[in-house]
N, C-alpha and C. Protein backbone atom coordinates (compact mmCIF):
# COMPACT_ATOMS: atom_id res chain seq x y z
N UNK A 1 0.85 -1.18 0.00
CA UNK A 1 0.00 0.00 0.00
C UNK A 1 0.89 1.23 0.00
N UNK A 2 0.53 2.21 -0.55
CA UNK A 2 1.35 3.39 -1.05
C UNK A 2 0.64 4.51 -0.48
N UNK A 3 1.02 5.62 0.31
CA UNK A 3 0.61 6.65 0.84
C UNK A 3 1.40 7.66 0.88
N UNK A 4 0.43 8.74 0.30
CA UNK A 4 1.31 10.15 -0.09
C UNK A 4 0.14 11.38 0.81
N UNK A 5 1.33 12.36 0.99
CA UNK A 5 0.55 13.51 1.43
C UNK A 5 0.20 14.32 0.70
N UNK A 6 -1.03 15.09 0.38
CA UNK A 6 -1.01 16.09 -0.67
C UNK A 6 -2.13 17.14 0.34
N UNK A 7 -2.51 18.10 -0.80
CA UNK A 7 -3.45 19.51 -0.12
C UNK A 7 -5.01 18.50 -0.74
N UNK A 8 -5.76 19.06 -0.03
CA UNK A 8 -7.31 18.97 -0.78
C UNK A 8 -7.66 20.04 -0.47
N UNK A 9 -8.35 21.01 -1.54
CA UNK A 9 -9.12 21.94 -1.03
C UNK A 9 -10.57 22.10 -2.05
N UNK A 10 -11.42 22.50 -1.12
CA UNK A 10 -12.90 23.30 -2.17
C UNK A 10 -13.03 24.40 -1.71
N UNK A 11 -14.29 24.81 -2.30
CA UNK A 11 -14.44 26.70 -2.25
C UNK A 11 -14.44 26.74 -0.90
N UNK A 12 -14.93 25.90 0.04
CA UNK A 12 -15.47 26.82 1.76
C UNK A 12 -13.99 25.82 2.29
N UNK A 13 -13.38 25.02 2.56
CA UNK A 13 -12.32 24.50 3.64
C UNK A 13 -11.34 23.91 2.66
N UNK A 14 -10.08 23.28 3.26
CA UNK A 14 -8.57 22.79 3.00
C UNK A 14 -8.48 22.20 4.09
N UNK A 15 -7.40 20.58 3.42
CA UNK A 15 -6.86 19.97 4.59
C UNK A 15 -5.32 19.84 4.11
N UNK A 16 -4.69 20.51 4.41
CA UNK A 16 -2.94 20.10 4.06
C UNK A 16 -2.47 18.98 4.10
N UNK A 17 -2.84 18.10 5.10
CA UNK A 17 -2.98 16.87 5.36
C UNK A 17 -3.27 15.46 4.59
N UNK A 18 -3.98 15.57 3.70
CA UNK A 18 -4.89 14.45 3.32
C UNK A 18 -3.93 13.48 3.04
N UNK A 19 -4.36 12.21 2.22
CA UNK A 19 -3.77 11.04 1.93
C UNK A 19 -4.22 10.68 0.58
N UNK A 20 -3.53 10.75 -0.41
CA UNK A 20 -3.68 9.87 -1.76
C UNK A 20 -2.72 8.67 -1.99
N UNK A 21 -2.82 7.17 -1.99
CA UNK A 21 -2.42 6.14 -2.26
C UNK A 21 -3.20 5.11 -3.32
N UNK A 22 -2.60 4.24 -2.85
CA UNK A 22 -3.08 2.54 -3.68
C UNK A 22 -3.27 1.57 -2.62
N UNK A 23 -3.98 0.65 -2.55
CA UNK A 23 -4.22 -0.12 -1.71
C UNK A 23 -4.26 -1.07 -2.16
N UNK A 24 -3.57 -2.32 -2.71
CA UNK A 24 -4.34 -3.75 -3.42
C UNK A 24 -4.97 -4.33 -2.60
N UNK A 25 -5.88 -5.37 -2.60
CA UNK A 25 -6.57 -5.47 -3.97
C UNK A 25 -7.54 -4.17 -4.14
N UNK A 26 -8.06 -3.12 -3.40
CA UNK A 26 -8.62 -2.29 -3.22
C UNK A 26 -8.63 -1.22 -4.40
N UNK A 27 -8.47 -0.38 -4.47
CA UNK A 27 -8.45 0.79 -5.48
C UNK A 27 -7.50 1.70 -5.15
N UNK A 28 -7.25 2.78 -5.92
CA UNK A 28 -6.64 4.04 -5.29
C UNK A 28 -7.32 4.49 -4.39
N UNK A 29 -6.91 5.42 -2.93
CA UNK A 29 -7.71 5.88 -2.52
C UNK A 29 -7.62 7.16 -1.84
N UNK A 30 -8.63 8.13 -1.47
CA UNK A 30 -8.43 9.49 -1.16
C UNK A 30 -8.83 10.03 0.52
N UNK A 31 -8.28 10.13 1.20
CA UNK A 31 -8.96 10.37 2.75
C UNK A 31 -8.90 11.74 2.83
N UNK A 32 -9.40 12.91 3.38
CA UNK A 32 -9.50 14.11 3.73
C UNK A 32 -10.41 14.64 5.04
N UNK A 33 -9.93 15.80 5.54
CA UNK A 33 -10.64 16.30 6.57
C UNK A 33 -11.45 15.22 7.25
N UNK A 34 -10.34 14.63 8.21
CA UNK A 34 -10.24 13.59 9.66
C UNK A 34 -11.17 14.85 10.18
N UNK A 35 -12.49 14.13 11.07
CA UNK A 35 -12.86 14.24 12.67
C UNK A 35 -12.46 14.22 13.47
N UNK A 36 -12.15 15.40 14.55
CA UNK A 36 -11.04 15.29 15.26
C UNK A 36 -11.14 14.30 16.54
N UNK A 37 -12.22 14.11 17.00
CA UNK A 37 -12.64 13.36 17.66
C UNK A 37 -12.67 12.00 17.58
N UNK A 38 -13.92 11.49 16.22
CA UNK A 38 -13.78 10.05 15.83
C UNK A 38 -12.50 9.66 14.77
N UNK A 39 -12.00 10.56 14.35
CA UNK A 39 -10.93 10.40 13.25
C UNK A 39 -11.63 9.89 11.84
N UNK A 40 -12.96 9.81 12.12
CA UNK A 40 -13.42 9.50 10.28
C UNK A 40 -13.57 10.68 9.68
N UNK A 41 -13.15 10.26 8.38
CA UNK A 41 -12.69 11.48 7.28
C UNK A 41 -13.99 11.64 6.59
N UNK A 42 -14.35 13.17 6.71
CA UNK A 42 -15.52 13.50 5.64
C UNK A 42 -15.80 13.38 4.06
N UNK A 43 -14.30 13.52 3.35
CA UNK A 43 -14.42 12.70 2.28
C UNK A 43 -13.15 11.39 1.90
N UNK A 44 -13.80 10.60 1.86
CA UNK A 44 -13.08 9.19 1.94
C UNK A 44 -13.39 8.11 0.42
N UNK A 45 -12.87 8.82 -0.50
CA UNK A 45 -12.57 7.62 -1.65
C UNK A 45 -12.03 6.88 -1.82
N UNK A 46 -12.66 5.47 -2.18
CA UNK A 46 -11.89 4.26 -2.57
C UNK A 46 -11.69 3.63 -1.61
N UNK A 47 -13.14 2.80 -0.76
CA UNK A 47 -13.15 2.10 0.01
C UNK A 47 -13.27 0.88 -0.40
N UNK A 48 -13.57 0.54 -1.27
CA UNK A 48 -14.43 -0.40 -1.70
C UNK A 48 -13.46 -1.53 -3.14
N UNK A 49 -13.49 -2.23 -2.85
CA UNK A 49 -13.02 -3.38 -3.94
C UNK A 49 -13.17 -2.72 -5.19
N UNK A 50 -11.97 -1.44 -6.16
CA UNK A 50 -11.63 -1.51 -7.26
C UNK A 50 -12.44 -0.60 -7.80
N UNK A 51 -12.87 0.11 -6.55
CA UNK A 51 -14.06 1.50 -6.97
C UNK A 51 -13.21 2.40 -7.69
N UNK A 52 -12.25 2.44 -7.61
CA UNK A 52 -11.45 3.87 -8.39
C UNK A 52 -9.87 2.87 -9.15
N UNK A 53 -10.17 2.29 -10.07
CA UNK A 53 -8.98 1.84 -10.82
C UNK A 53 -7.90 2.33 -11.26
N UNK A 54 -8.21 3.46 -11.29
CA UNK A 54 -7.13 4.47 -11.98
C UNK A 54 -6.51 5.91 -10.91
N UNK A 55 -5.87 6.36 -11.53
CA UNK A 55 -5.79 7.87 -11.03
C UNK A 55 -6.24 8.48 -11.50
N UNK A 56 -6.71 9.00 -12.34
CA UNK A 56 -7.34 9.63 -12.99
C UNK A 56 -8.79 9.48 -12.65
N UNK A 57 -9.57 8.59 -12.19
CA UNK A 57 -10.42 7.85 -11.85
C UNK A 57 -10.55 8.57 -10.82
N UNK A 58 -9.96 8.38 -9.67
CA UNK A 58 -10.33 9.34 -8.11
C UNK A 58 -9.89 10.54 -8.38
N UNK A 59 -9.26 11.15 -9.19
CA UNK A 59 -9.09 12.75 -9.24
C UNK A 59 -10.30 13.00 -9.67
N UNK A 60 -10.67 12.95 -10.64
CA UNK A 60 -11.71 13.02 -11.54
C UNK A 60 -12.71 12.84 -10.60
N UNK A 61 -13.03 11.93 -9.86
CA UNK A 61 -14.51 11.56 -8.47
C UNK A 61 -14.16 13.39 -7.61
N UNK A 62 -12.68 13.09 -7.26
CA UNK A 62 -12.65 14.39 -6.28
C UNK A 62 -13.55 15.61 -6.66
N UNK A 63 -12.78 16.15 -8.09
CA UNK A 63 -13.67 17.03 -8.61
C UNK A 63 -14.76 17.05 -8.87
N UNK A 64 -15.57 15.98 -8.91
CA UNK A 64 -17.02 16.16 -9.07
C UNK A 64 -17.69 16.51 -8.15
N UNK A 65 -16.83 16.18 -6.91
CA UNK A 65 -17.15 16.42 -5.42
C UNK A 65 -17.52 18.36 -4.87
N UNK A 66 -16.31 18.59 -5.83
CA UNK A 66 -15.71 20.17 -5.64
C UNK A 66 -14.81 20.33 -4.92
N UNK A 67 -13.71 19.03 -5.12
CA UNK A 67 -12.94 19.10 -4.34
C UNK A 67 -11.44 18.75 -5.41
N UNK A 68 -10.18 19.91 -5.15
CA UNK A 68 -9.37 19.84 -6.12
C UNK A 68 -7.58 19.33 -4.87
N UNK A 69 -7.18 18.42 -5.72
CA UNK A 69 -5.79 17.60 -4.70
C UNK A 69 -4.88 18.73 -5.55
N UNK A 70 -3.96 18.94 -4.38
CA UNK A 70 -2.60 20.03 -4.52
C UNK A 70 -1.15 19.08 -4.02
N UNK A 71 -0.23 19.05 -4.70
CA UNK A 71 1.23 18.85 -4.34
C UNK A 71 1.42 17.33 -4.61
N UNK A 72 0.56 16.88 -5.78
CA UNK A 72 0.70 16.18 -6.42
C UNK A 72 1.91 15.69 -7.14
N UNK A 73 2.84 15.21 -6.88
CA UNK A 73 3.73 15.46 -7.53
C UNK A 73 4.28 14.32 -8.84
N UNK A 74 5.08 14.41 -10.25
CA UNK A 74 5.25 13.33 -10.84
C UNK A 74 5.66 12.18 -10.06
N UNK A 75 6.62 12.16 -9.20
CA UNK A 75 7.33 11.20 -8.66
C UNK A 75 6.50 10.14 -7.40
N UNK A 76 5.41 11.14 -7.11
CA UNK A 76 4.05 10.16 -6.49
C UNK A 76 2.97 9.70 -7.29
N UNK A 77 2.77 9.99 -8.33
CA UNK A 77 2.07 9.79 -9.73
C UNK A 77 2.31 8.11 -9.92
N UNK A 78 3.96 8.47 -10.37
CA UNK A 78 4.49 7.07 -11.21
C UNK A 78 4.70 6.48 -10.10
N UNK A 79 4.99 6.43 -9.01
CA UNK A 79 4.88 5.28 -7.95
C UNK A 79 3.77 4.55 -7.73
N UNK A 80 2.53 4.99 -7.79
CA UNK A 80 1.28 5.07 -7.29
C UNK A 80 0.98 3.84 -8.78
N UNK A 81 1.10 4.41 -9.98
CA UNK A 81 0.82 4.02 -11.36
C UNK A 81 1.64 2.50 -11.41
N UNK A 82 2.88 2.63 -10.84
CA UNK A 82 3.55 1.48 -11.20
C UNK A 82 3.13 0.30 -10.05
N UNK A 83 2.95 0.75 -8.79
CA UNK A 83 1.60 -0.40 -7.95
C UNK A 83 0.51 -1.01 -8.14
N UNK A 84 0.18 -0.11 -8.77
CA UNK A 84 -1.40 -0.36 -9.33
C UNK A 84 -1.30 -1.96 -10.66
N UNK A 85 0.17 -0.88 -11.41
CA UNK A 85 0.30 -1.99 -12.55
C UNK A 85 -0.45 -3.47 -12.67
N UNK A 86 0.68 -4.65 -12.77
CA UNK A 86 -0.22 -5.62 -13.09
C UNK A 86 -1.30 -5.99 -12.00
N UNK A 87 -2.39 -6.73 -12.37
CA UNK A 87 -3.49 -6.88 -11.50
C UNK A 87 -2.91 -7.87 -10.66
N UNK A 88 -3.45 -8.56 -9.04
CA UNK A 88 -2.98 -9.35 -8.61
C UNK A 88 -3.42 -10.45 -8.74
N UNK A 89 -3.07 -11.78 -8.92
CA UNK A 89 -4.33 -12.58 -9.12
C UNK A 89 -5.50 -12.93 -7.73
N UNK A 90 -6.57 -12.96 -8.16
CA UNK A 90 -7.64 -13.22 -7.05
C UNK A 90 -7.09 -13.93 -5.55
N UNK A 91 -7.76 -13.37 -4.38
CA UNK A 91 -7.01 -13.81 -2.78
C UNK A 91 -7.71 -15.03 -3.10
N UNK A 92 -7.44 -15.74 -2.07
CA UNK A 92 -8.51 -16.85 -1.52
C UNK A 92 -9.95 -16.56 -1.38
N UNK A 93 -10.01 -15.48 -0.16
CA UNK A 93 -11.41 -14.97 -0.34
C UNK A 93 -12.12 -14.59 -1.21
N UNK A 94 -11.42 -14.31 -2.59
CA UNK A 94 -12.11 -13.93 -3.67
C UNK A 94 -12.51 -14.74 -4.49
N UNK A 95 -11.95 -15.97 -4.70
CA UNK A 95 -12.23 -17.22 -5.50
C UNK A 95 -13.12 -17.87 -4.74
N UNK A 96 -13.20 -17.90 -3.09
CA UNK A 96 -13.94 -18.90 -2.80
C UNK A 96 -16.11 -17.70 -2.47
N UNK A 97 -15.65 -16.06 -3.15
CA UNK A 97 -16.71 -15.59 -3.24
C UNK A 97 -17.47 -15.19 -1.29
N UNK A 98 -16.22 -15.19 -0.46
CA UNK A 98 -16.47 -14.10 0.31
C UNK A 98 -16.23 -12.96 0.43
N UNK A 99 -15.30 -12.46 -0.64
CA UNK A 99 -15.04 -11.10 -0.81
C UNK A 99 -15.20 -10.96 -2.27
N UNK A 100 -15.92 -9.68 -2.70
CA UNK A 100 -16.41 -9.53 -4.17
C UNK A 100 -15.57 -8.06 -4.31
């Protein structure tokens, strides 16, 4: 799993903070503006088994959100891109159809 720091911001708040990675078998994924209390993040992409395949894929979700990632950089790009690369083959749990 691959985890990078970048900015998220929309028109009303910013989190300097956030998290853009890869997760196998999972998707890319995006966490932002943690609860300070419970620590769950108000926007949280790419929970889910292969919801966001690409990068381009969760940038693209962000913005639809109204939400734009800052300090992006090439060198977390192609790391992120080259994890993702080949697919893994199916866990156990996935062949035997407890995890979809």
């Amino acid at each position: 799993m691959s985890r990078h720091a970048v900015a998220v911001k929309s028109a009303t708040k910013a989190d300097p903070e956030a998290t853009i990675g890869y997760d196998r078998p999972l998707s890319f994924f995006l966490q932002a503006f943690p609860d300070p209390e419970t620590d769950e993040c108000a926007l949280w992409l790419g929970a889910f088994l292969e919801e966001y395949p690409s990068l381009e894929a969760i940038i693209e979700a962000a913005r639809a959100q109204g939400y734009e990632l800052h300090g992006l950089t090439r060198e977390m790009m192609l790391a992120m891109i080259k994890e993702a690369g080949p697919p893994s083959p199916p866990s156990l749990g996935e062949r035997l159809g407890i995890v979809r």
